[in-house]
N, C-alpha and C. Protein backbone atom coordinates (compact mmCIF):
# COMPACT_ATOMS: atom_id res chain seq x y z
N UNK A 1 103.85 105.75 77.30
CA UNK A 1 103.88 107.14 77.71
C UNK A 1 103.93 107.22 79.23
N UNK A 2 105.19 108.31 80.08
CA UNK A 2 104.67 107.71 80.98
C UNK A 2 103.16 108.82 82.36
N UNK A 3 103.49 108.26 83.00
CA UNK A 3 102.39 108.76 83.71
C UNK A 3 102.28 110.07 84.29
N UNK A 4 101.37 111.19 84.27
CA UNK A 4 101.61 112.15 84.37
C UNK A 4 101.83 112.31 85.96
N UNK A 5 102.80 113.57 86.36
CA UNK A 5 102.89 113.98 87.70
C UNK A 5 102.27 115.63 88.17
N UNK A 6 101.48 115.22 88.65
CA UNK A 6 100.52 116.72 89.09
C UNK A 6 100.18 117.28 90.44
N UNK A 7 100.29 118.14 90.91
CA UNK A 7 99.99 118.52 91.98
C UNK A 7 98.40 117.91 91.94
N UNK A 8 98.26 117.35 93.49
CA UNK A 8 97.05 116.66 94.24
C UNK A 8 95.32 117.05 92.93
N UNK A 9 95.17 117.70 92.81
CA UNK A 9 94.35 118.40 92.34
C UNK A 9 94.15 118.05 91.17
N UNK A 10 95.43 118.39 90.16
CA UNK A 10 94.83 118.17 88.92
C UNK A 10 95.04 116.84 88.65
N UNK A 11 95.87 115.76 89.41
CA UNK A 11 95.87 114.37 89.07
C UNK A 11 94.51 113.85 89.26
N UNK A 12 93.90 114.45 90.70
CA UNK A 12 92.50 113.79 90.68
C UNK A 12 91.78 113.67 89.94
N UNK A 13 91.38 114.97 88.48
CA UNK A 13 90.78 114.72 88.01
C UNK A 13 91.16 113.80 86.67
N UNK A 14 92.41 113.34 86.94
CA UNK A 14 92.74 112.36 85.54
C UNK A 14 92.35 111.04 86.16
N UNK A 15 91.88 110.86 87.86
CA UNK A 15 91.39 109.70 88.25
C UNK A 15 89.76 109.30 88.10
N UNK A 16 89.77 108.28 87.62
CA UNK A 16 87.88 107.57 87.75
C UNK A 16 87.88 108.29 88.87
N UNK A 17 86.05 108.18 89.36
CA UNK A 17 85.52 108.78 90.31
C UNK A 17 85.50 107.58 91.56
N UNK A 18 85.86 106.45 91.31
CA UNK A 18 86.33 105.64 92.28
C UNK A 18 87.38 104.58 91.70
N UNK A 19 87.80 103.87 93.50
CA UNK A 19 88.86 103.60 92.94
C UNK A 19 90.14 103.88 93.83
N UNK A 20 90.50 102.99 94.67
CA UNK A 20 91.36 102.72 95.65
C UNK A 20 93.07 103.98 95.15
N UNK A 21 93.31 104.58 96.34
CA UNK A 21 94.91 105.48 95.97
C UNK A 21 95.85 104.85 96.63
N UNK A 22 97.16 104.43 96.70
CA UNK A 22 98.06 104.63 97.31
C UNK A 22 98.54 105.84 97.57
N UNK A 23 98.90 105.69 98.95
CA UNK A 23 99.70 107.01 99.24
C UNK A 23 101.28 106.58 99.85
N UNK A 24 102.11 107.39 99.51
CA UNK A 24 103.73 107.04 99.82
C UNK A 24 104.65 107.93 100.55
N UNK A 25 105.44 107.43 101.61
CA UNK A 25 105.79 108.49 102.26
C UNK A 25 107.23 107.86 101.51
N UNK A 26 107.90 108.64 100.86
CA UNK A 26 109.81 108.13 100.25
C UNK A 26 110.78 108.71 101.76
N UNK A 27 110.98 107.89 102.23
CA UNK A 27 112.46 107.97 103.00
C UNK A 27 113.77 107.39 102.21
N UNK A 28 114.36 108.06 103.08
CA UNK A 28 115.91 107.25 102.51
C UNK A 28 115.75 106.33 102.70
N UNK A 29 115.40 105.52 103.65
CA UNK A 29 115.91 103.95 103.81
C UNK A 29 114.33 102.78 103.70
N UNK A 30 113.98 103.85 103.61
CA UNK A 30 112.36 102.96 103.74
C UNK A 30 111.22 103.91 103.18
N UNK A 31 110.03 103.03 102.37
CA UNK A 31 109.22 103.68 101.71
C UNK A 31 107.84 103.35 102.31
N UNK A 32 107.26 104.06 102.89
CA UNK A 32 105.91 103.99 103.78
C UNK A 32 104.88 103.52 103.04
N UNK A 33 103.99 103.09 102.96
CA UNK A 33 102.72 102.56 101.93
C UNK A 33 101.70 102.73 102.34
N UNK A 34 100.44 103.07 102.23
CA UNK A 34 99.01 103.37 102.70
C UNK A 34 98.43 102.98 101.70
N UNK A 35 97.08 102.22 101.76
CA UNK A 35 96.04 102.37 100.50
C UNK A 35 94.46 103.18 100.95
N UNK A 36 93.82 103.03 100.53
CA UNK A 36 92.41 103.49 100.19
C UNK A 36 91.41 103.04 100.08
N UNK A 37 90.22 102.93 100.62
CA UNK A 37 89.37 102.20 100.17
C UNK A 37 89.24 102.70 98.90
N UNK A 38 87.81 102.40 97.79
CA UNK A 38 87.49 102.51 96.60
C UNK A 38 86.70 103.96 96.72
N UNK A 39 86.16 103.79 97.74
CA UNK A 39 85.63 105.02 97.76
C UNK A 39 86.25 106.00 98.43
N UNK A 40 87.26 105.92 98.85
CA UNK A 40 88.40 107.22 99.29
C UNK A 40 88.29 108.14 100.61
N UNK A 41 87.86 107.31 101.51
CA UNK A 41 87.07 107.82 102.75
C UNK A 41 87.90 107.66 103.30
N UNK A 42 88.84 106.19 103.56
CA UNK A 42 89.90 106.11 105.44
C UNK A 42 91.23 105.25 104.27
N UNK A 43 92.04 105.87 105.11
CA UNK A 43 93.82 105.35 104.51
C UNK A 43 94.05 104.09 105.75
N UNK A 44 94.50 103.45 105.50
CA UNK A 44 94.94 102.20 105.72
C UNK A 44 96.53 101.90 105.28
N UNK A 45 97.35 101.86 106.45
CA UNK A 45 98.65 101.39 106.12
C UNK A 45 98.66 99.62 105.68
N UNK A 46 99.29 99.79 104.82
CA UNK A 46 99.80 98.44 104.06
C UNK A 46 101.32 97.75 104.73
N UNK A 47 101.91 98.47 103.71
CA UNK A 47 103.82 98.13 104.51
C UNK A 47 104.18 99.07 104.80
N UNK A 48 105.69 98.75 105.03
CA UNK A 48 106.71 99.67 104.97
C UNK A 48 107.82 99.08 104.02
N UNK A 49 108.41 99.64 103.32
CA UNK A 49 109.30 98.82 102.19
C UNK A 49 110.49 98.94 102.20
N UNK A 50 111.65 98.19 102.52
CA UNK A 50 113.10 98.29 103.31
C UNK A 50 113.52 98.83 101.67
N UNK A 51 114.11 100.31 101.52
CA UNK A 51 114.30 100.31 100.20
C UNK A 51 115.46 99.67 99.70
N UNK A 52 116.04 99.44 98.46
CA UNK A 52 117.08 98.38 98.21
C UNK A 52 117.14 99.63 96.90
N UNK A 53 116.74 98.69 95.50
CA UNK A 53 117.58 99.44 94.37
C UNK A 53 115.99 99.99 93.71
N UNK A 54 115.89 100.83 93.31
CA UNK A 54 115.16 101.65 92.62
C UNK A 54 113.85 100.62 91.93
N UNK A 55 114.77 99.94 91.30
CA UNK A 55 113.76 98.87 90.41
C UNK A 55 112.93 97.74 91.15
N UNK A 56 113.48 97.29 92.16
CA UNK A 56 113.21 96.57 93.34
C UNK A 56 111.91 97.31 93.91
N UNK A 57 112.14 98.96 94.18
CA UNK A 57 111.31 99.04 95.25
C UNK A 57 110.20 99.87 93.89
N UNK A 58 110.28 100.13 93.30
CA UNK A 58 109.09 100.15 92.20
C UNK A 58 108.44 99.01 91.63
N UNK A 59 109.18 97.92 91.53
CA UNK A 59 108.75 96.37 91.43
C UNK A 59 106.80 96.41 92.26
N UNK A 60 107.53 96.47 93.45
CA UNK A 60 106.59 95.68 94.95
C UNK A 60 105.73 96.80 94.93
N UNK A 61 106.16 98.66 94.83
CA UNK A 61 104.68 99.90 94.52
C UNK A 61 103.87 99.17 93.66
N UNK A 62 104.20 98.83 92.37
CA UNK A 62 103.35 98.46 91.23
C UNK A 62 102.76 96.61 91.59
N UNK A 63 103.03 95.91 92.03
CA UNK A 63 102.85 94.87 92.72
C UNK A 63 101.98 94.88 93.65
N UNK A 64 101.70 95.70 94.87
CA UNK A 64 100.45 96.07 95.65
C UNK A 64 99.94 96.73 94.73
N UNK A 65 99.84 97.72 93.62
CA UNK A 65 98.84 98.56 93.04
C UNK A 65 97.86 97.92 92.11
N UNK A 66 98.68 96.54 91.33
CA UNK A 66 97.87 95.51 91.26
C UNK A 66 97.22 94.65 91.77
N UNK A 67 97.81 94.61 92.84
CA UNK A 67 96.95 93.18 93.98
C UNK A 67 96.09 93.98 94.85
N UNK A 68 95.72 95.66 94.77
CA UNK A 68 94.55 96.11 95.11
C UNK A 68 93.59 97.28 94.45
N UNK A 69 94.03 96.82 93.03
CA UNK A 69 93.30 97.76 91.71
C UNK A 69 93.44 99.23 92.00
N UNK A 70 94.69 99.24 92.62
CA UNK A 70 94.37 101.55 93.02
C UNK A 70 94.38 101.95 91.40
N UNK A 71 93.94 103.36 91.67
CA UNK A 71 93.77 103.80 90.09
C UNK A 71 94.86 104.95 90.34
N UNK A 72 95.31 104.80 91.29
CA UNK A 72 96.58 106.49 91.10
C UNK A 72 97.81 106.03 92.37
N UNK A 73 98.39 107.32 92.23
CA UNK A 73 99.41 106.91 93.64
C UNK A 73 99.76 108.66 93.94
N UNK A 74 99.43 108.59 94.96
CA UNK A 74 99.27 110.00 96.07
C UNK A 74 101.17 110.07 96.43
N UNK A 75 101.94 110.79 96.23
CA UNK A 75 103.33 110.99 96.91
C UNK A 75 103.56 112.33 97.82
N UNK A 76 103.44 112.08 99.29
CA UNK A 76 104.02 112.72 99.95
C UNK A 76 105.17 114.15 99.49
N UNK A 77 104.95 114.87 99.07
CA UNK A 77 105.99 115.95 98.97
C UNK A 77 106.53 116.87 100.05
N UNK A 78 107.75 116.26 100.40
CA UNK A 78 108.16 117.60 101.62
C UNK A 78 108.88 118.49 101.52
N UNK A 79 107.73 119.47 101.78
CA UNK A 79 108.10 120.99 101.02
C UNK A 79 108.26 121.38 102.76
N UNK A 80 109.46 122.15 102.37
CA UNK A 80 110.32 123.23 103.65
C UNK A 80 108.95 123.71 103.86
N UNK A 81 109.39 124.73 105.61
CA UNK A 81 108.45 125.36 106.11
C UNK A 81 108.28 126.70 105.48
N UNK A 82 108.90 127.14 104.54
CA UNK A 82 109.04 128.41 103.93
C UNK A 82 108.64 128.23 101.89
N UNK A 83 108.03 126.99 101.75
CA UNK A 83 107.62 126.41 100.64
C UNK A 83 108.22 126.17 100.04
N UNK A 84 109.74 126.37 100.25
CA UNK A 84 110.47 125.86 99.36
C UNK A 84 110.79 124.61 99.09
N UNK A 85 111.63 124.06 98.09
CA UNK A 85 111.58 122.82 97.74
C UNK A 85 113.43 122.38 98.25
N UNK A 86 113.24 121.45 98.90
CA UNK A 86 115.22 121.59 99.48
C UNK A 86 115.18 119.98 98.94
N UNK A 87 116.51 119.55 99.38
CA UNK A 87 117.35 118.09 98.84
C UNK A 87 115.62 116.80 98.77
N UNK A 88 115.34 116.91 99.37
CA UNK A 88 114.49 116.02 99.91
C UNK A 88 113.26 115.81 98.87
N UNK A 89 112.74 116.99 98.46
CA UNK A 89 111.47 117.42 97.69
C UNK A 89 112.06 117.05 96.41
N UNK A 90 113.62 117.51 96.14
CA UNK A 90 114.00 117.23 94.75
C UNK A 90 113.84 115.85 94.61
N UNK A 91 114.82 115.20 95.56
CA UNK A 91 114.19 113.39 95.09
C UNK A 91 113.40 113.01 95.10
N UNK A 92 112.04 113.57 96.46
CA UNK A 92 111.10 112.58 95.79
C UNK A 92 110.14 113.10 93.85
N UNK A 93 110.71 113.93 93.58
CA UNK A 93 110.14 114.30 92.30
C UNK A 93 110.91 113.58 91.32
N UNK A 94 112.56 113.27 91.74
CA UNK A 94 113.17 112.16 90.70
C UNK A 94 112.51 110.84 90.78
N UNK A 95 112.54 110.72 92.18
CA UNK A 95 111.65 109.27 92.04
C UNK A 95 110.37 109.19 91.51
N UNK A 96 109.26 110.31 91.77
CA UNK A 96 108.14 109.93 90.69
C UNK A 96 108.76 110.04 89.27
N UNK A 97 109.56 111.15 88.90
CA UNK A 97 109.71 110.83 87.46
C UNK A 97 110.40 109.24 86.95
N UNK A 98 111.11 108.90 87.41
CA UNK A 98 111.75 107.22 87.40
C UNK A 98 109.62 106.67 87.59
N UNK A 99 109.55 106.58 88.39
CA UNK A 99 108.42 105.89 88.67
C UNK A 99 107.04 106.20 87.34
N UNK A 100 107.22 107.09 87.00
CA UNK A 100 105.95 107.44 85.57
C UNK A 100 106.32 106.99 84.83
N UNK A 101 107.92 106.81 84.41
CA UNK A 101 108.06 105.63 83.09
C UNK A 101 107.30 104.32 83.44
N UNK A 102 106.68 104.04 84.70
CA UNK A 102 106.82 102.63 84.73
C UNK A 102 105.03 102.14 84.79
N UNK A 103 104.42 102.72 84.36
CA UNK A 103 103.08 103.01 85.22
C UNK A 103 102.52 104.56 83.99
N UNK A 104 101.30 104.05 83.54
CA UNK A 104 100.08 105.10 83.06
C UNK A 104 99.19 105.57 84.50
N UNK A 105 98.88 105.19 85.59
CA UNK A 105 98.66 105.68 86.22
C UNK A 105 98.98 107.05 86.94
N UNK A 106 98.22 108.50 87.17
CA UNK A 106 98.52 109.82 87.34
C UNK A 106 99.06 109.46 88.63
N UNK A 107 100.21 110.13 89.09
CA UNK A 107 100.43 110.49 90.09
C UNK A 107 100.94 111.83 90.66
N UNK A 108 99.56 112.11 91.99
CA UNK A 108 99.30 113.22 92.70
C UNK A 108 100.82 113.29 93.73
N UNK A 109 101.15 114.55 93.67
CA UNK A 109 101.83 115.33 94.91
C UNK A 109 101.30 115.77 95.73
N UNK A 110 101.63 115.73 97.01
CA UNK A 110 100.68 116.05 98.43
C UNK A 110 101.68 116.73 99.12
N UNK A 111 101.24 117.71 99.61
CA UNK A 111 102.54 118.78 100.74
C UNK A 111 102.23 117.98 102.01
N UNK A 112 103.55 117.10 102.40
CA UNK A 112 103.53 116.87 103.47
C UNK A 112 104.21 117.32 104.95
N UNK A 113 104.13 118.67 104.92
CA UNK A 113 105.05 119.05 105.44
C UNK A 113 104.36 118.41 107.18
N UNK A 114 105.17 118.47 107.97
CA UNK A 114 105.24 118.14 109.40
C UNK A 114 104.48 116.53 109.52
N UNK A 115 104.51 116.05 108.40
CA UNK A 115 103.64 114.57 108.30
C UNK A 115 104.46 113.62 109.48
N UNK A 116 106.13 113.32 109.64
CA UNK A 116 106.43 112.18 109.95
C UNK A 116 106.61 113.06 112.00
N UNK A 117 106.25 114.48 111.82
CA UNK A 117 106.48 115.28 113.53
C UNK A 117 105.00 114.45 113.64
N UNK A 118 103.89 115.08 113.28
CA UNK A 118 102.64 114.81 113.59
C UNK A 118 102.41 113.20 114.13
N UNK A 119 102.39 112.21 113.46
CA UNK A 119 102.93 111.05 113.69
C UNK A 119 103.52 110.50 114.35
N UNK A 120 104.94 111.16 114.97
CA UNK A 120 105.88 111.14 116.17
C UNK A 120 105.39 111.28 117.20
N UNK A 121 104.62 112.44 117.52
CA UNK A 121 103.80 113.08 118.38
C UNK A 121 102.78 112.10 119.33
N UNK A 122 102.15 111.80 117.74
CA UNK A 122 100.82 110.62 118.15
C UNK A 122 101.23 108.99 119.00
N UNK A 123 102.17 108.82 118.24
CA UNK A 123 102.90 107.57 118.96
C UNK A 123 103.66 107.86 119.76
N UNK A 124 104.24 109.16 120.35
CA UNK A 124 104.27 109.07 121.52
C UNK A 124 103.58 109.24 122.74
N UNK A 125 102.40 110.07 122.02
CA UNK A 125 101.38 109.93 122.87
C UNK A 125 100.31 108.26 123.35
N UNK A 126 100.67 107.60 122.08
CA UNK A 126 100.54 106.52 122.24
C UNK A 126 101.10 105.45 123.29
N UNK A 127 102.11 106.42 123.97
CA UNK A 127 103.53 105.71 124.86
C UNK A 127 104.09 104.56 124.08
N UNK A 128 104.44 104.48 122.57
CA UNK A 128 104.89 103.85 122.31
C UNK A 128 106.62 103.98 122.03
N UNK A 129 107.48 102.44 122.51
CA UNK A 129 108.59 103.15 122.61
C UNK A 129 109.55 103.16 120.96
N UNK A 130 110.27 103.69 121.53
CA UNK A 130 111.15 104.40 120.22
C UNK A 130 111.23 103.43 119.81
N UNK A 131 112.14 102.02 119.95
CA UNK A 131 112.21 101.10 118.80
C UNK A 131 110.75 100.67 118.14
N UNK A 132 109.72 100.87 118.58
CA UNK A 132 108.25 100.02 117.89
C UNK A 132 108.49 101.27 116.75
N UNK A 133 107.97 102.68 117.63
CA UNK A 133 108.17 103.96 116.77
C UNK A 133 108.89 103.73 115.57
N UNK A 134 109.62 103.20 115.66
CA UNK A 134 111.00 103.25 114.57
C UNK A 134 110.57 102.72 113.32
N UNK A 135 109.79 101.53 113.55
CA UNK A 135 109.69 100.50 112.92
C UNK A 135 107.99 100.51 112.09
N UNK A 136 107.57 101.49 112.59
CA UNK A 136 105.46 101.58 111.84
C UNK A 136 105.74 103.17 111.46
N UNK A 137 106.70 104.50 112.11
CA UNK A 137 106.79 105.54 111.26
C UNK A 137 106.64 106.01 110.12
N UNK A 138 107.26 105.54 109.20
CA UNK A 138 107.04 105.31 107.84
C UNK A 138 105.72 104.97 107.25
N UNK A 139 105.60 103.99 107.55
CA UNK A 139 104.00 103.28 107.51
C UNK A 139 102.81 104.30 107.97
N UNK A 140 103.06 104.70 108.77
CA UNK A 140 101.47 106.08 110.03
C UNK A 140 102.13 106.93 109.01
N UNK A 141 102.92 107.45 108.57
CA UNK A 141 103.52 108.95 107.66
C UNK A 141 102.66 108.53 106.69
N UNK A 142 102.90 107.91 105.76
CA UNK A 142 101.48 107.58 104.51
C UNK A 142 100.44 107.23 104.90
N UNK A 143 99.98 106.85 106.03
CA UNK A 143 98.84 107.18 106.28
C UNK A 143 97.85 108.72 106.47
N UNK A 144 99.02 109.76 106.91
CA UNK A 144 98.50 110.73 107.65
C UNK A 144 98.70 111.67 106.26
N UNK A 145 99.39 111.23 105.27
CA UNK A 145 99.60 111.82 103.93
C UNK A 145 98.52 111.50 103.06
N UNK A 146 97.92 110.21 102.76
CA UNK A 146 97.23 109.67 101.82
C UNK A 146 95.92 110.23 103.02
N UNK A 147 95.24 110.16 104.17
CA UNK A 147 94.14 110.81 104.56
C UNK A 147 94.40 112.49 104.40
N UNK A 148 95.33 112.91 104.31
CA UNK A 148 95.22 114.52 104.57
C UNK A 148 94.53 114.71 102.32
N UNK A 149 94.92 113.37 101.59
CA UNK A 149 95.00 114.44 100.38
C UNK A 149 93.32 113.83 99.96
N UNK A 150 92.66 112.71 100.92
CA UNK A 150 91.88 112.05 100.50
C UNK A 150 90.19 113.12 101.52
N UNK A 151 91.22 113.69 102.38
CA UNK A 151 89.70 114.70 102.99
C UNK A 151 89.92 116.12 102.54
N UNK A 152 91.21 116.40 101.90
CA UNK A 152 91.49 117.56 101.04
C UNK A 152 90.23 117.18 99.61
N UNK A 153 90.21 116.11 99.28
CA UNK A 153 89.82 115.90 98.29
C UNK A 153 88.24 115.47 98.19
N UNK A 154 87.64 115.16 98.93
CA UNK A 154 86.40 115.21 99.62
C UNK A 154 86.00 116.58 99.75
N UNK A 155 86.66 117.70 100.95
CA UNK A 155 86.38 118.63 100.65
C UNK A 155 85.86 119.83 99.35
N UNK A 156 86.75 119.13 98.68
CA UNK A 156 86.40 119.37 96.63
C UNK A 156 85.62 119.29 96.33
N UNK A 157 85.48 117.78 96.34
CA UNK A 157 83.79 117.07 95.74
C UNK A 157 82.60 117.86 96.43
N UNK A 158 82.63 118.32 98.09
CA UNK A 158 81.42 118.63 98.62
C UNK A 158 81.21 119.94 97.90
N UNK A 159 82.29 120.77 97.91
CA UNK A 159 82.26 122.10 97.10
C UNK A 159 82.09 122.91 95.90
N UNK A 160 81.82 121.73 95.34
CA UNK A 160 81.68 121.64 93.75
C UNK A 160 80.11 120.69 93.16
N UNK A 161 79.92 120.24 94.62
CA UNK A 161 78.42 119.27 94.67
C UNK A 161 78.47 118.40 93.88
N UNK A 162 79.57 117.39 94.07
CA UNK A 162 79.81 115.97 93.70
C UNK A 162 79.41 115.14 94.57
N UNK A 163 79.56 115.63 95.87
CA UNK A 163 79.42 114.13 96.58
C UNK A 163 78.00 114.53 97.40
């Protein structure tokens, strides 16, 4: 069966209460990676994944998701500044659907809108130059995606007097 796809929220609650997330930023040419601790406090970039063919780069997602027990996978959704959903938002929703055949694990949607500006910003404030930029973008984008849905989601727990 495959894995359900839910906005941030209701996937969480198909997740254990701990329990490491990936978070994913989908570019065209490259797929950003972040993980989680278990307890869901700080995102941590992993790779960046030179994408190739579909099966390839779902191979190596499910390959780190085993070699660090996550219990879900967080996907970046970039929704226009006007909420709408344009070319971009549609694929990455083909790609989770390709990706839930492959995997019982829930996977959450996260609005990432201005994720890879924010990021840009920071590393350049970092004075770092464009080719380094070029090359960890992807990578800081799932980071700043998988922490935005992991203190979104904290916020929850405090509000509901879970944590």
């Amino acid at each position: 069966m495959p894995a359900p796809i839910l906005p941030l929220i209701e996937a969480a609650a198909l997740w254990p209460a701990r329990g490491a997330l990936i978070g994913l930023d989908l570019g065209t040419k490259t797929i950003g990676v972040a993980v989680s601790d278990p307890d869901r406090k700080l995102a941590t970039g992993i790779e960046t994944i030179q994408r190739k063919a579909f099966t390839a780069d779902a191979a190596r997602l499910l390959a780190l998701a085993g070699e660090r027990q996550v219990v879900g996978f967080i996907l970046g959704l970039p929704i226009n500044m006007d909420a709408s959903e344009g070319p971009r938002a549609q694929s990455t929703r083909a790609f989770a659907r390709n990706f839930a055949r492959l995997t019982e694990l829930a996977i959450g949607l996260w609005d990432e809108r201005l994720s890879t500006v924010a990021v840009e910003r920071e590393l350049i404030g970092m004075d770092m130059s464009r080719a380094k930029r070029a090359k960890v973008i992807d990578e800081h984008a799932a980071i700043f995606i998988l922490q935005g849905a992991l203190d979104r989601l904290a916020t929850l727990r405090k509000a509901t007097g879970e944590d």
